[in-house]
Structure formats: C-alpha cells, structure tokens
N, C-alpha and C. Protein backbone atom coordinates (compact mmCIF):
# COMPACT_ATOMS: atom_id res chain seq x y z
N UNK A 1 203.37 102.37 -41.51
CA UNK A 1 204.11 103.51 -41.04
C UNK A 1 205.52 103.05 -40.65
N UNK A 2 206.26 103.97 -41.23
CA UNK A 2 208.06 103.19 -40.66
C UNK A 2 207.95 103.55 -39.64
N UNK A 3 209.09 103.24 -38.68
CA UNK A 3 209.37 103.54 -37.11
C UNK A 3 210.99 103.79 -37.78
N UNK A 4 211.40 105.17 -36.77
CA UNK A 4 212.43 105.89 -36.70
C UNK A 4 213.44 105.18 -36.14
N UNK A 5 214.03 103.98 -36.15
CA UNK A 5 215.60 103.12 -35.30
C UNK A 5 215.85 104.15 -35.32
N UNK A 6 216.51 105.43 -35.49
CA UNK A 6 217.69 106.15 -34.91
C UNK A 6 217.70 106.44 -33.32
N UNK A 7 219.05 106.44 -33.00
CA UNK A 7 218.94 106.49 -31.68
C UNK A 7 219.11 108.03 -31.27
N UNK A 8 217.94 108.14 -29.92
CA UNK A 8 218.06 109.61 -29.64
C UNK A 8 219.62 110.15 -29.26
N UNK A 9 219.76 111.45 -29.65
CA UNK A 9 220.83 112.20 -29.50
C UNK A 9 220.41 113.58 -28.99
N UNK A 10 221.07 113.58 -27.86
CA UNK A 10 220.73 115.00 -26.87
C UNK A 10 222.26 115.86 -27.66
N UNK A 11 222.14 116.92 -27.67
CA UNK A 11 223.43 117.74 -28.00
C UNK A 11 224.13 118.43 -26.92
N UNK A 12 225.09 118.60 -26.20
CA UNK A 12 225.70 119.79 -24.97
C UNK A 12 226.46 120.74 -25.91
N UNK A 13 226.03 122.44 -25.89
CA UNK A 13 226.91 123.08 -26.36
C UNK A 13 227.40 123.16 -25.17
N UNK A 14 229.22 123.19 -25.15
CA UNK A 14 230.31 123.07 -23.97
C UNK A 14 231.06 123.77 -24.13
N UNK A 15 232.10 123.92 -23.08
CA UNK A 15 233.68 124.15 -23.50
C UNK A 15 234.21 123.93 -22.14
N UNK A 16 235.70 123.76 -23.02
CA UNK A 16 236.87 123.22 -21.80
C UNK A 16 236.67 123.79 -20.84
N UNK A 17 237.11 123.40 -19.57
CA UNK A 17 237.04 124.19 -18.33
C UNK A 17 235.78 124.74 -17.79
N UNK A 18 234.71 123.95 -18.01
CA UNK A 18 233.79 124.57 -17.62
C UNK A 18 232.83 123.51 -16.34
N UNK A 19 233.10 124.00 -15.37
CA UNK A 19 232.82 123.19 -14.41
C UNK A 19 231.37 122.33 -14.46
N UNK A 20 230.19 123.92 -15.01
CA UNK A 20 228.68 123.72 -14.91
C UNK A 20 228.46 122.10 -16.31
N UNK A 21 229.47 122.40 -17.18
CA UNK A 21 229.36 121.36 -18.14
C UNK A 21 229.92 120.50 -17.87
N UNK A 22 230.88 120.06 -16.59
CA UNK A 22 230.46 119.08 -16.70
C UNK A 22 230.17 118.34 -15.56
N UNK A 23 229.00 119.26 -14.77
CA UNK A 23 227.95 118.35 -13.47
C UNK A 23 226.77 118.27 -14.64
N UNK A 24 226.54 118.85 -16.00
CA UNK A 24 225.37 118.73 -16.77
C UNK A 24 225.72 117.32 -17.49
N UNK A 25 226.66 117.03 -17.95
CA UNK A 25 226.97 115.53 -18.12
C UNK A 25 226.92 114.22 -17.64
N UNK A 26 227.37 114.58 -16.43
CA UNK A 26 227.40 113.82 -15.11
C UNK A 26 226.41 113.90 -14.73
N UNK A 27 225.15 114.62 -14.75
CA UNK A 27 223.85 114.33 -14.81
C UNK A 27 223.21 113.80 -15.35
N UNK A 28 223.41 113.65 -16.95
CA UNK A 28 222.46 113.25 -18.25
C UNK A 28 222.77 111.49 -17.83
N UNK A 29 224.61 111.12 -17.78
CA UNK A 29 224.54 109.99 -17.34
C UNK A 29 223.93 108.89 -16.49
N UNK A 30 223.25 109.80 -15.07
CA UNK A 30 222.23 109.18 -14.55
C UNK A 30 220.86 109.13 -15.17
N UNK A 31 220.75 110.17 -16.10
CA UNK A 31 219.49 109.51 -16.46
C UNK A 31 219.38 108.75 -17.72
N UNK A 32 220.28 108.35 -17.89
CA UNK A 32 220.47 107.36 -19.75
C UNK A 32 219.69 105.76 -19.21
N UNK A 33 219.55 105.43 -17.92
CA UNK A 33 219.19 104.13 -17.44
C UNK A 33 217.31 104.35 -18.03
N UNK A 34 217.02 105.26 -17.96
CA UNK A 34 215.02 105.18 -17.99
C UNK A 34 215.05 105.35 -19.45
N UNK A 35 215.69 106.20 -20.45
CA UNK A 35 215.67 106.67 -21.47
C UNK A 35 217.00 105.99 -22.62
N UNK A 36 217.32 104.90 -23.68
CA UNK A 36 218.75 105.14 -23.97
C UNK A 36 218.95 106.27 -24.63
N UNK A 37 220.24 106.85 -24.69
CA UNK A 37 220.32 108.34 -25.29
C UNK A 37 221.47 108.37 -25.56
N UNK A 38 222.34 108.76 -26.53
CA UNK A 38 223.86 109.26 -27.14
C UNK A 38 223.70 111.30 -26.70
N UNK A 39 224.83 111.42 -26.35
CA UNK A 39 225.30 112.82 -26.09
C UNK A 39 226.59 113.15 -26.96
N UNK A 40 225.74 114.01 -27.88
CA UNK A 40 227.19 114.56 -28.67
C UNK A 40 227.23 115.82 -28.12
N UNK A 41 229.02 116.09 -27.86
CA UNK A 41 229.38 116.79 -26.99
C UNK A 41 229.72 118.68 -28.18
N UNK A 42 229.25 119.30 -27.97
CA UNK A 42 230.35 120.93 -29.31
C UNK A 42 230.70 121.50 -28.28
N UNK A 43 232.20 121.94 -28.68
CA UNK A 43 232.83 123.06 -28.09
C UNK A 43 232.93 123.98 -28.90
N UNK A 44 232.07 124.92 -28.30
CA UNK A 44 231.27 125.92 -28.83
C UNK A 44 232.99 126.47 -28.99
N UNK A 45 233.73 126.56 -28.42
CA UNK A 45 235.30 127.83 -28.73
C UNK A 45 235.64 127.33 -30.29
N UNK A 46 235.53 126.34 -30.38
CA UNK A 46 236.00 125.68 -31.70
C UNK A 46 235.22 126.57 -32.79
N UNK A 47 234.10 126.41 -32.79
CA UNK A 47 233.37 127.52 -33.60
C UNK A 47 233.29 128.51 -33.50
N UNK A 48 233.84 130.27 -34.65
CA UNK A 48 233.30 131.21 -33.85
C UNK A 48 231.85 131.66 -33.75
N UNK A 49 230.96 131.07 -35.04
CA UNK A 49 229.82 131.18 -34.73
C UNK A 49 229.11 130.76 -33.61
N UNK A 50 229.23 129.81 -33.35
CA UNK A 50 228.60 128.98 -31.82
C UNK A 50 229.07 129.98 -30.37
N UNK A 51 230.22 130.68 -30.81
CA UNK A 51 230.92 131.36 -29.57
C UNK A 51 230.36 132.50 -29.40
N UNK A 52 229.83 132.79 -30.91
CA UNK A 52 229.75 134.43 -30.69
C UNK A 52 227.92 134.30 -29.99
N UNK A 53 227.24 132.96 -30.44
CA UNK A 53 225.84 133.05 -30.12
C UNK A 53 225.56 132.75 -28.94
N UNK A 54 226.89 132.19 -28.21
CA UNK A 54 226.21 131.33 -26.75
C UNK A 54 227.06 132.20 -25.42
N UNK A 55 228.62 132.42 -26.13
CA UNK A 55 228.97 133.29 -25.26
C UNK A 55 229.45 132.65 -23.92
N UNK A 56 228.88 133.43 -22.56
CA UNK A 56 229.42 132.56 -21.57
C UNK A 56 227.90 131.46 -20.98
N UNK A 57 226.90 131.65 -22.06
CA UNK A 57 225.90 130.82 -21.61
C UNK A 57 226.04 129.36 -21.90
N UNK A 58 226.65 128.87 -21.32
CA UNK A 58 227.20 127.30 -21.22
C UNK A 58 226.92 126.44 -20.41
N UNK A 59 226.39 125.44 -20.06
CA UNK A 59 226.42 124.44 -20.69
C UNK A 59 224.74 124.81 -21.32
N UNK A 60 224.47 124.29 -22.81
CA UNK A 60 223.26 124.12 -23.31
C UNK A 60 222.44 122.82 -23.86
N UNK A 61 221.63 122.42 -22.93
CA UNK A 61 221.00 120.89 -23.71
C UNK A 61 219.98 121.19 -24.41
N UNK A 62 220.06 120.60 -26.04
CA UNK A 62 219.35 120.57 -26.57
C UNK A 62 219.28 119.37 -27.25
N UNK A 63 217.79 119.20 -27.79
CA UNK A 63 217.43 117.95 -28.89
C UNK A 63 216.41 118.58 -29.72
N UNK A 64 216.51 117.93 -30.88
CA UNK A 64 215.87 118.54 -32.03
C UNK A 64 215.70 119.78 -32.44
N UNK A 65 216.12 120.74 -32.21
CA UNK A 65 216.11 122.21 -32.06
C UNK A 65 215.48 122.77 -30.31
N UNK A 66 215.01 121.76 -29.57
CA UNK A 66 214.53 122.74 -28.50
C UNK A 66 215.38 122.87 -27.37
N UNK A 67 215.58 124.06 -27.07
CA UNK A 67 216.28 123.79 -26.16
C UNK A 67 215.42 123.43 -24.54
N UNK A 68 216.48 122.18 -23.99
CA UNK A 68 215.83 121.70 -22.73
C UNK A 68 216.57 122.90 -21.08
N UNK A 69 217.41 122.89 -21.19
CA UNK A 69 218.27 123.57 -20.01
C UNK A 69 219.42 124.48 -20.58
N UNK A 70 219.51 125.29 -19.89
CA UNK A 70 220.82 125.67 -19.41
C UNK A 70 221.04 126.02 -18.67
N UNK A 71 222.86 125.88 -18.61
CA UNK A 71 223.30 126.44 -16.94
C UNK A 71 223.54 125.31 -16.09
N UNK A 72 222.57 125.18 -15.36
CA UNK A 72 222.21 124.05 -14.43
C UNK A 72 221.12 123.14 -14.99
N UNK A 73 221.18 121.66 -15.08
CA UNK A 73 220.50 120.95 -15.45
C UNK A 73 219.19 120.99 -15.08
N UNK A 74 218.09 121.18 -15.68
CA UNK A 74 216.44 120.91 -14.98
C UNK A 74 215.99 119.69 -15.00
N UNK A 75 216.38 118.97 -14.06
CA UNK A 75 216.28 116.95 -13.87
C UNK A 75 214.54 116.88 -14.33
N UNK A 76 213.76 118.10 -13.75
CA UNK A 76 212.01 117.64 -14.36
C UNK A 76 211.70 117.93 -15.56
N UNK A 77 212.46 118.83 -15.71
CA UNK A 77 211.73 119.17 -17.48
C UNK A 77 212.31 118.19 -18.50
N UNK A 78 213.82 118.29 -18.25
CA UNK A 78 214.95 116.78 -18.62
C UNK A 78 213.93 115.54 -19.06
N UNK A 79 213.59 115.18 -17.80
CA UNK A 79 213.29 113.44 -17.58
C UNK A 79 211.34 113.49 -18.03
N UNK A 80 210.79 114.30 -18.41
CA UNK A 80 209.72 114.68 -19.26
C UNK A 80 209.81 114.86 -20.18
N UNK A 81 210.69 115.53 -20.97
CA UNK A 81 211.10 115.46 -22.49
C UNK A 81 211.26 114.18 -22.79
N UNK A 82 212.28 113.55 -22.19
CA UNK A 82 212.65 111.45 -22.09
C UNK A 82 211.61 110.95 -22.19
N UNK A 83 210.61 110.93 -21.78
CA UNK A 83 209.36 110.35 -21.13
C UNK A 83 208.51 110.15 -22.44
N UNK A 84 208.86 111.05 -23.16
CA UNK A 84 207.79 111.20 -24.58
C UNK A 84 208.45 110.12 -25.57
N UNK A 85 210.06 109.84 -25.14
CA UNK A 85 210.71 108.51 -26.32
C UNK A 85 210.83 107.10 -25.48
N UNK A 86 210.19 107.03 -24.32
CA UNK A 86 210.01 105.60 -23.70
C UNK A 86 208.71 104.35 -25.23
C-alpha cells in the first residue's frame, strides 16, 4: 500500500481586513506544534465566485472538502480532525 507524503493543507477562505481571520490564523498557528500542517490562505474578494458564495461568512476552515469552522475557530472539533493525521 503507498503512503500519501503529501503534506496536510488546511485552506482559510479570508479577506483583507478581517479581524475574525485573522485570530483564526493566529490560532491554527498554535496548533501546527501536535499536527504539521501548511495553510493556504483565498481571498475570497479576489474571486467573484468565492464572494458571491461566502459573502460576509468569513473566516472559513476547511480540508478536503469539509468544512471544520467558521467565524470563530472551534479549537475541539479543530484539534480532532488533526488527531486523525497524527
């Protein structure tokens, strides 16, 4: 059976000026120590599709299609999703 090297990648849909995005960053950073993890960052304004679907619901973490949080970070559901790529 191969094993997957790629390294996990959490996604933040974001945008400038947005305060909640970025204490949701500044969160994920504390938890990259139990889990390693890359955060690619979209600004959803850049896209209008992404803009027209998310709107003012910002900040959004997702991986693999699910989404984990928004808004405000959920540190338990977060660091349980992690828990499954230790």
């Amino acid at each position: 059976m191969a094993i997957d090297a790629s390294p996990l990648t959490l996604t933040v849909y974001s945008r400038a000026y947005c305060h909640l995005c970025d204490e949701l960053l500044e969160a994920l950073e504390g938890l990259q120590h139990a889990v390693p993890f890359t955060v690619e960052v979209v600004d959803i304004d850049a896209d209008p599709g992404l803009e027209r679907s998310h709107g003012d619901r910002v900040p959004v973490l997702v991986h693999d299609g699910n989404e984990l949080c928004h808004g405000r970070i959920d540190r338990d559901r977060v660091t349980a999703y992690l828990a499954q790529f230790r």
